[in-house]
PDB file of N, CA and C in Angstrom:
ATOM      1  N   UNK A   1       6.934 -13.072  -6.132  1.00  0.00           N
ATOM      2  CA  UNK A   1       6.594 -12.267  -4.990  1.00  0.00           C
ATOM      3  C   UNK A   1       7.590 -12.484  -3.849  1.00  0.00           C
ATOM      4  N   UNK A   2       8.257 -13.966  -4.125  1.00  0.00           N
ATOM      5  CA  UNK A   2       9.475 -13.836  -2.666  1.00  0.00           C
ATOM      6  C   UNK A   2      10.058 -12.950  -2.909  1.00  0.00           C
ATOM      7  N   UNK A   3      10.653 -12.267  -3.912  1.00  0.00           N
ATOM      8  CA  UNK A   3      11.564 -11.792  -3.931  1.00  0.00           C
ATOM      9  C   UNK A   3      11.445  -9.957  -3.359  1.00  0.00           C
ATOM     10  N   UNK A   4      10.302  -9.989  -3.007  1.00  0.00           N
ATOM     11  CA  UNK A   4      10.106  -8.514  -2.633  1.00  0.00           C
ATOM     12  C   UNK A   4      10.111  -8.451  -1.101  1.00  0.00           C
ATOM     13  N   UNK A   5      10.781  -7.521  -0.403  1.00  0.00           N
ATOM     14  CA  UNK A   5      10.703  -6.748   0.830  1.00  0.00           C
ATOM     15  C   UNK A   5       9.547  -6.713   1.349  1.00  0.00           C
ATOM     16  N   UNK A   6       8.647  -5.904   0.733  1.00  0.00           N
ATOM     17  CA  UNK A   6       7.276  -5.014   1.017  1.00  0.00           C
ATOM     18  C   UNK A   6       6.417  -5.197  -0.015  1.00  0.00           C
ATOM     19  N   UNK A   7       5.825  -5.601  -0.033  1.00  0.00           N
ATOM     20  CA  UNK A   7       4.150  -5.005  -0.396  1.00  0.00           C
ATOM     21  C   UNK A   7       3.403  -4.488  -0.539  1.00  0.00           C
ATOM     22  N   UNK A   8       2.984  -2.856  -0.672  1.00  0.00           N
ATOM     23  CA  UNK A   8       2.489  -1.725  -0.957  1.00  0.00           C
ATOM     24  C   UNK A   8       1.394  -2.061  -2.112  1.00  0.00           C
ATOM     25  N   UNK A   9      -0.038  -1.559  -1.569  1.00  0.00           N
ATOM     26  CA  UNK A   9      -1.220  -1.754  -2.490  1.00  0.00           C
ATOM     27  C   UNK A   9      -2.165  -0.456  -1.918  1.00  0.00           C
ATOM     28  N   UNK A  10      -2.526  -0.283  -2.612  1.00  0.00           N
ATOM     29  CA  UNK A  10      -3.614   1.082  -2.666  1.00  0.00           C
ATOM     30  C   UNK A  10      -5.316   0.646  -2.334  1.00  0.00           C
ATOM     31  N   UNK A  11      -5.307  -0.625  -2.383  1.00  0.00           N
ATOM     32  CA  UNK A  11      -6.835  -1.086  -1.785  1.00  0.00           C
ATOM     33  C   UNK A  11      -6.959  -2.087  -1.058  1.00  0.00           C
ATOM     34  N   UNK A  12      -8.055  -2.283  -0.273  1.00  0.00           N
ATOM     35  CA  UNK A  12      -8.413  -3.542   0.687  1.00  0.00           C
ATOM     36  C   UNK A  12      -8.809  -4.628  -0.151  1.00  0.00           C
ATOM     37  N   UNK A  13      -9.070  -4.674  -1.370  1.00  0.00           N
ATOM     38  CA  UNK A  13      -8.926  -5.880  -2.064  1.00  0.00           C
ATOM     39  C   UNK A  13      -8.143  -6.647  -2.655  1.00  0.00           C
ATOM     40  N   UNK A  14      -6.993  -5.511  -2.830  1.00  0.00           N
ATOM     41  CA  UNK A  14      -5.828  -6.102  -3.542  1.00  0.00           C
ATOM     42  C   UNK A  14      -5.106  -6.662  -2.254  1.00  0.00           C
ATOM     43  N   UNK A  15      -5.129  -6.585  -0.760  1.00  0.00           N
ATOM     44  CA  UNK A  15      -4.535  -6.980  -0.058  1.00  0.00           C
ATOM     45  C   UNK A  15      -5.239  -7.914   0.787  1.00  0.00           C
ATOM     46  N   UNK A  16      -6.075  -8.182   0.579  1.00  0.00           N
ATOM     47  CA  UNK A  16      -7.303  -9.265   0.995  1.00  0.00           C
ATOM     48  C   UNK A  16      -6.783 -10.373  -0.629  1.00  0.00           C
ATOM     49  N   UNK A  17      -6.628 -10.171  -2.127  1.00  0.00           N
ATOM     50  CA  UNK A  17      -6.618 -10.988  -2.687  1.00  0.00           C
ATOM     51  C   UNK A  17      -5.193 -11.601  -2.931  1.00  0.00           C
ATOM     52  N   UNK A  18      -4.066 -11.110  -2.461  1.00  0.00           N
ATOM     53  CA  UNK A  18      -2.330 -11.197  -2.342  1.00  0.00           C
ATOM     54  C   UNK A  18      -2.841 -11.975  -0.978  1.00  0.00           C
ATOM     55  N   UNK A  19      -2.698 -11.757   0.110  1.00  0.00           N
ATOM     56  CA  UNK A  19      -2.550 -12.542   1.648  1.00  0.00           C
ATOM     57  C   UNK A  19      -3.362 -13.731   1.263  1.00  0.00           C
ATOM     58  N   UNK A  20      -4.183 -13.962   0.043  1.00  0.00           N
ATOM     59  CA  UNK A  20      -5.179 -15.033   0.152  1.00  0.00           C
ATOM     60  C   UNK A  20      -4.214 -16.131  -0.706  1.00  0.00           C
ATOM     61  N   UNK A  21      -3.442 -15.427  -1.628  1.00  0.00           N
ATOM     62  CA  UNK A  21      -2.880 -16.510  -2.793  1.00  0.00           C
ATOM     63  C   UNK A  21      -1.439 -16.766  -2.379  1.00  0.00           C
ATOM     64  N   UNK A  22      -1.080 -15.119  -1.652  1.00  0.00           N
ATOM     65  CA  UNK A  22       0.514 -15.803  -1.171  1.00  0.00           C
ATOM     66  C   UNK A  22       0.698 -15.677   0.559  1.00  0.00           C
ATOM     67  N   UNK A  23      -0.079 -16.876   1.319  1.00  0.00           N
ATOM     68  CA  UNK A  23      -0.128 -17.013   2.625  1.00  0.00           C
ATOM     69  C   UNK A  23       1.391 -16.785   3.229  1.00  0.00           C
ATOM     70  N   UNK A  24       2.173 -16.997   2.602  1.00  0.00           N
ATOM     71  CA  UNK A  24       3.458 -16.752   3.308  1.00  0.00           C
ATOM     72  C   UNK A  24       3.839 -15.521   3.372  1.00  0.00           C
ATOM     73  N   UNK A  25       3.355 -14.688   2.501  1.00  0.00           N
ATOM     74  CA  UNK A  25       4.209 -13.583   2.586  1.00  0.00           C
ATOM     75  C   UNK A  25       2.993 -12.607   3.715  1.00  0.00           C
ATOM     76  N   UNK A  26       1.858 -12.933   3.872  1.00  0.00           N
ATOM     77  CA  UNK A  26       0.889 -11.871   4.554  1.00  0.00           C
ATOM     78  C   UNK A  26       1.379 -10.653   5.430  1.00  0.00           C
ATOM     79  N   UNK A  27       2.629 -10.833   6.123  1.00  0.00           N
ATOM     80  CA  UNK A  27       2.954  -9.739   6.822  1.00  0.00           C
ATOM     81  C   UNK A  27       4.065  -9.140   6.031  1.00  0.00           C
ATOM     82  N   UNK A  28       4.206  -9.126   5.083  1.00  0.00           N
ATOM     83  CA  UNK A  28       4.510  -8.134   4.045  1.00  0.00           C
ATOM     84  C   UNK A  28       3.919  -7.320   3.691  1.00  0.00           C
ATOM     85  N   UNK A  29       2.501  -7.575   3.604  1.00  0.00           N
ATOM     86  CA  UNK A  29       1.669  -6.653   2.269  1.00  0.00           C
ATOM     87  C   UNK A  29       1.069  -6.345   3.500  1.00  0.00           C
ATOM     88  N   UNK A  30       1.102  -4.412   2.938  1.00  0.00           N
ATOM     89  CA  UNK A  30       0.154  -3.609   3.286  1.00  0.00           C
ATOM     90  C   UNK A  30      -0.491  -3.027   2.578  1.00  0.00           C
ATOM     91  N   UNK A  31      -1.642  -2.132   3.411  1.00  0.00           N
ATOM     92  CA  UNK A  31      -2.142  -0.867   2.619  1.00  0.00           C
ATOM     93  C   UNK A  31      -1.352   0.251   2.551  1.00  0.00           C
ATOM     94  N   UNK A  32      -1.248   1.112   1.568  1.00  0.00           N
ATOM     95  CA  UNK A  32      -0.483   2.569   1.546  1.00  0.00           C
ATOM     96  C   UNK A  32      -0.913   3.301   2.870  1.00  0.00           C
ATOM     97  N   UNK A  33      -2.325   3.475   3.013  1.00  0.00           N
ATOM     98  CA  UNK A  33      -2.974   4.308   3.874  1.00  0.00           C
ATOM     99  C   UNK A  33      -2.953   3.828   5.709  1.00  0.00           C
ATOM    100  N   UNK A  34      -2.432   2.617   5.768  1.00  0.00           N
ATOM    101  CA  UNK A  34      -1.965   1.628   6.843  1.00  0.00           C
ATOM    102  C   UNK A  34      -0.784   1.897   7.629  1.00  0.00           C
ATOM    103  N   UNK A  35       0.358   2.147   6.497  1.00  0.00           N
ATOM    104  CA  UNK A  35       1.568   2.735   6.851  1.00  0.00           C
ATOM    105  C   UNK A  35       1.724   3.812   7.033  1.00  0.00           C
ATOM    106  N   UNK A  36       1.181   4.675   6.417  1.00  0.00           N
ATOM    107  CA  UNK A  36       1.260   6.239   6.547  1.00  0.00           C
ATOM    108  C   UNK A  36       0.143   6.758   7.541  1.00  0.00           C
ATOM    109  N   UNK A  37      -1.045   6.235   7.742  1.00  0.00           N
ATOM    110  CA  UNK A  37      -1.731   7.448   8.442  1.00  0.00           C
ATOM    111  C   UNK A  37      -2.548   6.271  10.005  1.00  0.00           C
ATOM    112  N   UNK A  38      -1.955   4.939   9.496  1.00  0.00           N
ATOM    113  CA  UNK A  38      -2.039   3.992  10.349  1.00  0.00           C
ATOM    114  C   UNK A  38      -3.456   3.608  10.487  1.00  0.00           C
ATOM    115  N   UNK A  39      -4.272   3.588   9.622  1.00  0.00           N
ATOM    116  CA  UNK A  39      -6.063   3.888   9.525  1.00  0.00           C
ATOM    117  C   UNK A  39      -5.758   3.308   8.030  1.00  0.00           C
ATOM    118  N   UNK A  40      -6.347   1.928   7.843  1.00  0.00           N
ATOM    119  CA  UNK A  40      -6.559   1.187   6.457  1.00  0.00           C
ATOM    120  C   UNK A  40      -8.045   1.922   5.851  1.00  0.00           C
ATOM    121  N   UNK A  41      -7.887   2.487   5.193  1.00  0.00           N
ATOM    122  CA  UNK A  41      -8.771   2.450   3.506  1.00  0.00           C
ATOM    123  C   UNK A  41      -7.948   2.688   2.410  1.00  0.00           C
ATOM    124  N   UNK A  42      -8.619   2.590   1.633  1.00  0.00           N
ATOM    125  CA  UNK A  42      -8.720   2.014  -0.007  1.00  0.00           C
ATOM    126  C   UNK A  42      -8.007   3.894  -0.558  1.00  0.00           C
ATOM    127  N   UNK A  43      -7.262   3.669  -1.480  1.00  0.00           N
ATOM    128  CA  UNK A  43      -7.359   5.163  -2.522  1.00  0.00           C
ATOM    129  C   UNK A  43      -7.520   5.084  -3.653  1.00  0.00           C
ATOM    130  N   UNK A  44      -8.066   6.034  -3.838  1.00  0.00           N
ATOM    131  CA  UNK A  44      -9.582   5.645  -5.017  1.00  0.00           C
ATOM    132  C   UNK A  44      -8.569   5.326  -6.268  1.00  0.00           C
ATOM    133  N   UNK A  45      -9.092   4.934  -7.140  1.00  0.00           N
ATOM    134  CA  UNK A  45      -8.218   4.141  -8.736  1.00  0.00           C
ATOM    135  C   UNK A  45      -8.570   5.309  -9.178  1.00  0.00           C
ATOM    136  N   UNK A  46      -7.375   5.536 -10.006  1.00  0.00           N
ATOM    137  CA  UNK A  46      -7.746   7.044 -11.006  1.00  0.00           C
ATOM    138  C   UNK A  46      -8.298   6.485 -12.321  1.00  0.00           C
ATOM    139  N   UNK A  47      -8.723   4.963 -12.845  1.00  0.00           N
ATOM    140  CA  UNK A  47      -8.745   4.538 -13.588  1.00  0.00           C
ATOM    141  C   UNK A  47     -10.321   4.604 -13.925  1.00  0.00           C
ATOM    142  N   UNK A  48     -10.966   4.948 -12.521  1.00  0.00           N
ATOM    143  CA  UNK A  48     -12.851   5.485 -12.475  1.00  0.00           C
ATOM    144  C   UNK A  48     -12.900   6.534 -12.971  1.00  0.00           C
ATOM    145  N   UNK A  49     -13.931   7.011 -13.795  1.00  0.00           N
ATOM    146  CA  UNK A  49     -14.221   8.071 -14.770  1.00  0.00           C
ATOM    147  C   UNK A  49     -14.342   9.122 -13.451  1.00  0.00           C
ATOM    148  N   UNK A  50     -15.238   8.547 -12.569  1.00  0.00           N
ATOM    149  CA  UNK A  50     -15.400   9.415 -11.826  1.00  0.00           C
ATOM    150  C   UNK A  50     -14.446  10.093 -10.527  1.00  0.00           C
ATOM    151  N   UNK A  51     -13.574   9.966 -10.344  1.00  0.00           N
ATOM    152  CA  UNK A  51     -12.341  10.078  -9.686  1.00  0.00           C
ATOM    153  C   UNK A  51     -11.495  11.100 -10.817  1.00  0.00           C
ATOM    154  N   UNK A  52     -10.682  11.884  -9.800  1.00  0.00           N
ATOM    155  CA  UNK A  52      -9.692  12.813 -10.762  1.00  0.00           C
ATOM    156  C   UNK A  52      -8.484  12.182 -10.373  1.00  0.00           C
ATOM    157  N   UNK A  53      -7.877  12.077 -11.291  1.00  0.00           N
ATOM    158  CA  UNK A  53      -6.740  10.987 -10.945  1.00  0.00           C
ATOM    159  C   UNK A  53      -5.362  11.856 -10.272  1.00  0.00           C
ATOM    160  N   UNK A  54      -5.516  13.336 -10.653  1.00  0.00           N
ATOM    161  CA  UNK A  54      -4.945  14.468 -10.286  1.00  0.00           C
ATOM    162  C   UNK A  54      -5.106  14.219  -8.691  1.00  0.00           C
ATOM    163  N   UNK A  55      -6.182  13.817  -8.033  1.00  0.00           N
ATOM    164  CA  UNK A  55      -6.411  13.875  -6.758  1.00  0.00           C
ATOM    165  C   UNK A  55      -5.969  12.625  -6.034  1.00  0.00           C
ATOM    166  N   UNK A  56      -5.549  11.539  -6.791  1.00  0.00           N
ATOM    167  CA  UNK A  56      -5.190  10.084  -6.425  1.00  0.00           C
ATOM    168  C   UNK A  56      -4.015  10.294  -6.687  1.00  0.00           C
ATOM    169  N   UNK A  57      -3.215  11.274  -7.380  1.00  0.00           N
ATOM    170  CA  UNK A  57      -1.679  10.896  -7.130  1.00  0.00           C
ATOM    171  C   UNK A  57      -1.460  12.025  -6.102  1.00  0.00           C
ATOM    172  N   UNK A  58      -2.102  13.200  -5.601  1.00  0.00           N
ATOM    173  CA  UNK A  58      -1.601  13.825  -4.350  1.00  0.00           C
ATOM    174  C   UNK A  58      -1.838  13.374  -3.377  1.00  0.00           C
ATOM    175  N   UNK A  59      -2.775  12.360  -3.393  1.00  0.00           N
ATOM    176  CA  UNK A  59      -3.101  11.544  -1.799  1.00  0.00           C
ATOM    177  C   UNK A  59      -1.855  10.535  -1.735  1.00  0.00           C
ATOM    178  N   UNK A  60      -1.617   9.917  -3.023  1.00  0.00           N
ATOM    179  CA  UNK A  60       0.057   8.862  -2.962  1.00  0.00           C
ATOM    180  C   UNK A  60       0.843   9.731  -2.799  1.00  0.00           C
ATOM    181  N   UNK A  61       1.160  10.656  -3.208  1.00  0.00           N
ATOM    182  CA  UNK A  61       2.338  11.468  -2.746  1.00  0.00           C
ATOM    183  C   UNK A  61       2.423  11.705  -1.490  1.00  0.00           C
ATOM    184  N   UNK A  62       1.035  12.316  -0.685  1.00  0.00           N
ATOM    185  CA  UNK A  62       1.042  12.804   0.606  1.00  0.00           C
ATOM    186  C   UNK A  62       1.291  11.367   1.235  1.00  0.00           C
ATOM    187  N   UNK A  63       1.029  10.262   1.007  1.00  0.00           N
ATOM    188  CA  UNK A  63       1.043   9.079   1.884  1.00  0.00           C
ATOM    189  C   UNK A  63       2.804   8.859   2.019  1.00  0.00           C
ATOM    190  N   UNK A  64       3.169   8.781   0.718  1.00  0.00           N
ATOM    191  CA  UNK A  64       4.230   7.899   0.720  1.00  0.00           C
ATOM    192  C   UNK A  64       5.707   9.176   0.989  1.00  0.00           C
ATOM    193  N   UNK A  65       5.006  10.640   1.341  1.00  0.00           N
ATOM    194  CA  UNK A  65       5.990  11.683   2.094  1.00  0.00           C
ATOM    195  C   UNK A  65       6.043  11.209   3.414  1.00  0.00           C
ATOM    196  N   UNK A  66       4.362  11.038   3.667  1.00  0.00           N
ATOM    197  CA  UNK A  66       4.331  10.963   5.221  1.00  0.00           C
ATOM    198  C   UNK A  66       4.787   9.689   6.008  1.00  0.00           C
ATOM    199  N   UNK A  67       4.878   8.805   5.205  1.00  0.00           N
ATOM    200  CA  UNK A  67       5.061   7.605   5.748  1.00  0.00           C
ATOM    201  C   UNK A  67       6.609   6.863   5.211  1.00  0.00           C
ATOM    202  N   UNK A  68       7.501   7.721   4.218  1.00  0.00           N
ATOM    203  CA  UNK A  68       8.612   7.550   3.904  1.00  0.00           C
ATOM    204  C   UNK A  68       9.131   6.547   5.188  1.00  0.00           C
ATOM    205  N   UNK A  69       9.952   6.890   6.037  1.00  0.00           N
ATOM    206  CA  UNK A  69      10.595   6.366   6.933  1.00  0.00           C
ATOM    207  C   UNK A  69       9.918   5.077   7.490  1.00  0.00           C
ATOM    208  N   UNK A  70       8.342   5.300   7.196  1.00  0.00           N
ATOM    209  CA  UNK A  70       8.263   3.545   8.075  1.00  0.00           C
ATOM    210  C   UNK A  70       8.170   2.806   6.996  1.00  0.00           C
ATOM    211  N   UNK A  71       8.491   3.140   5.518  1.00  0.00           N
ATOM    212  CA  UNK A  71       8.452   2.342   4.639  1.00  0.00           C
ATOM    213  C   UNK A  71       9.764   1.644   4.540  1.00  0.00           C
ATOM    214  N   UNK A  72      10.552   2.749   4.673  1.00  0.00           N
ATOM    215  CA  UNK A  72      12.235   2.400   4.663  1.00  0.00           C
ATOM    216  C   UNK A  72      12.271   0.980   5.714  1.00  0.00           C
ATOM    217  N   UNK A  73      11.546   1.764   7.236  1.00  0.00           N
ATOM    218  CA  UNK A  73      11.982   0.410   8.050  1.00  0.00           C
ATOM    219  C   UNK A  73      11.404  -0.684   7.742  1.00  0.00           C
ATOM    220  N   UNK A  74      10.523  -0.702   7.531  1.00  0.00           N
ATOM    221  CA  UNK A  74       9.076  -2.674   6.953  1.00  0.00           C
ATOM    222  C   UNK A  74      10.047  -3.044   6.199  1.00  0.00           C
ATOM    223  N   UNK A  75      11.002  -2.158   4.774  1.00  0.00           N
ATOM    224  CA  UNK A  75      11.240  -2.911   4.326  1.00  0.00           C
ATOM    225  C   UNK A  75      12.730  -3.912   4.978  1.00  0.00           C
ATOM    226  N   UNK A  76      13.198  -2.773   5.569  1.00  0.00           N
ATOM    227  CA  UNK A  76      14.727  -3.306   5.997  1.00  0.00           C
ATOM    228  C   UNK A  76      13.963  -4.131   7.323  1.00  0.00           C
ATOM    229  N   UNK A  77      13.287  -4.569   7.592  1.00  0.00           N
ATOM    230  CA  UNK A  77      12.915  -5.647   8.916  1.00  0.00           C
ATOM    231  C   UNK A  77      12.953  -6.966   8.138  1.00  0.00           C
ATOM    232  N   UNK A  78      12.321  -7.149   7.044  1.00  0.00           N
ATOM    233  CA  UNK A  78      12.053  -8.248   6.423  1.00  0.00           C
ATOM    234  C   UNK A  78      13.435  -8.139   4.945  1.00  0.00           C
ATOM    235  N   UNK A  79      14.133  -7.855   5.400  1.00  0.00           N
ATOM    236  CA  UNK A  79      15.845  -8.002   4.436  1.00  0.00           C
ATOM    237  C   UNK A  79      16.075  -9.331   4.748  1.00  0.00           C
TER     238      UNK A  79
END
């Protein structure tokens, strides 16, 4: 995990259970929905029957259009 820039996770658990195991890196890891719309929740796993997964990759797409550029910068801050 040192070896990464950024941190990008799609839920509040996966970034509640990363900041818990790798304390050093915590201001690395975000939420997708954190960076892009600046408002943390979760996007749903397309891996739930009940979820269309069709609808979980246009919400990642829309995130990671909208939030392109502050991804670019998080990562080049922590270079």
């Amino acid at each position: 995990m040192d070896r990464f820039d950024l941190i990008i996770v799609m839920e509040t658990g996966h970034k509640e259970a990363l900041c818990s195991e790798f304390r050093s890196l915590q201001k690395r890891i975000f939420l997708l929905s954190e960076i892009a719309d600046s408002i943390a929740y979760d996007i749903a796993d397309p891996t739930n029957p009940d979820i269309n997964p069709n609808h979980t990759a246009d919400e990642i797409d829309r995130l990671i259009n909208k939030g392109f550029n502050k991804i670019v910068q998080l990562a080049e801050s922590f270079d």
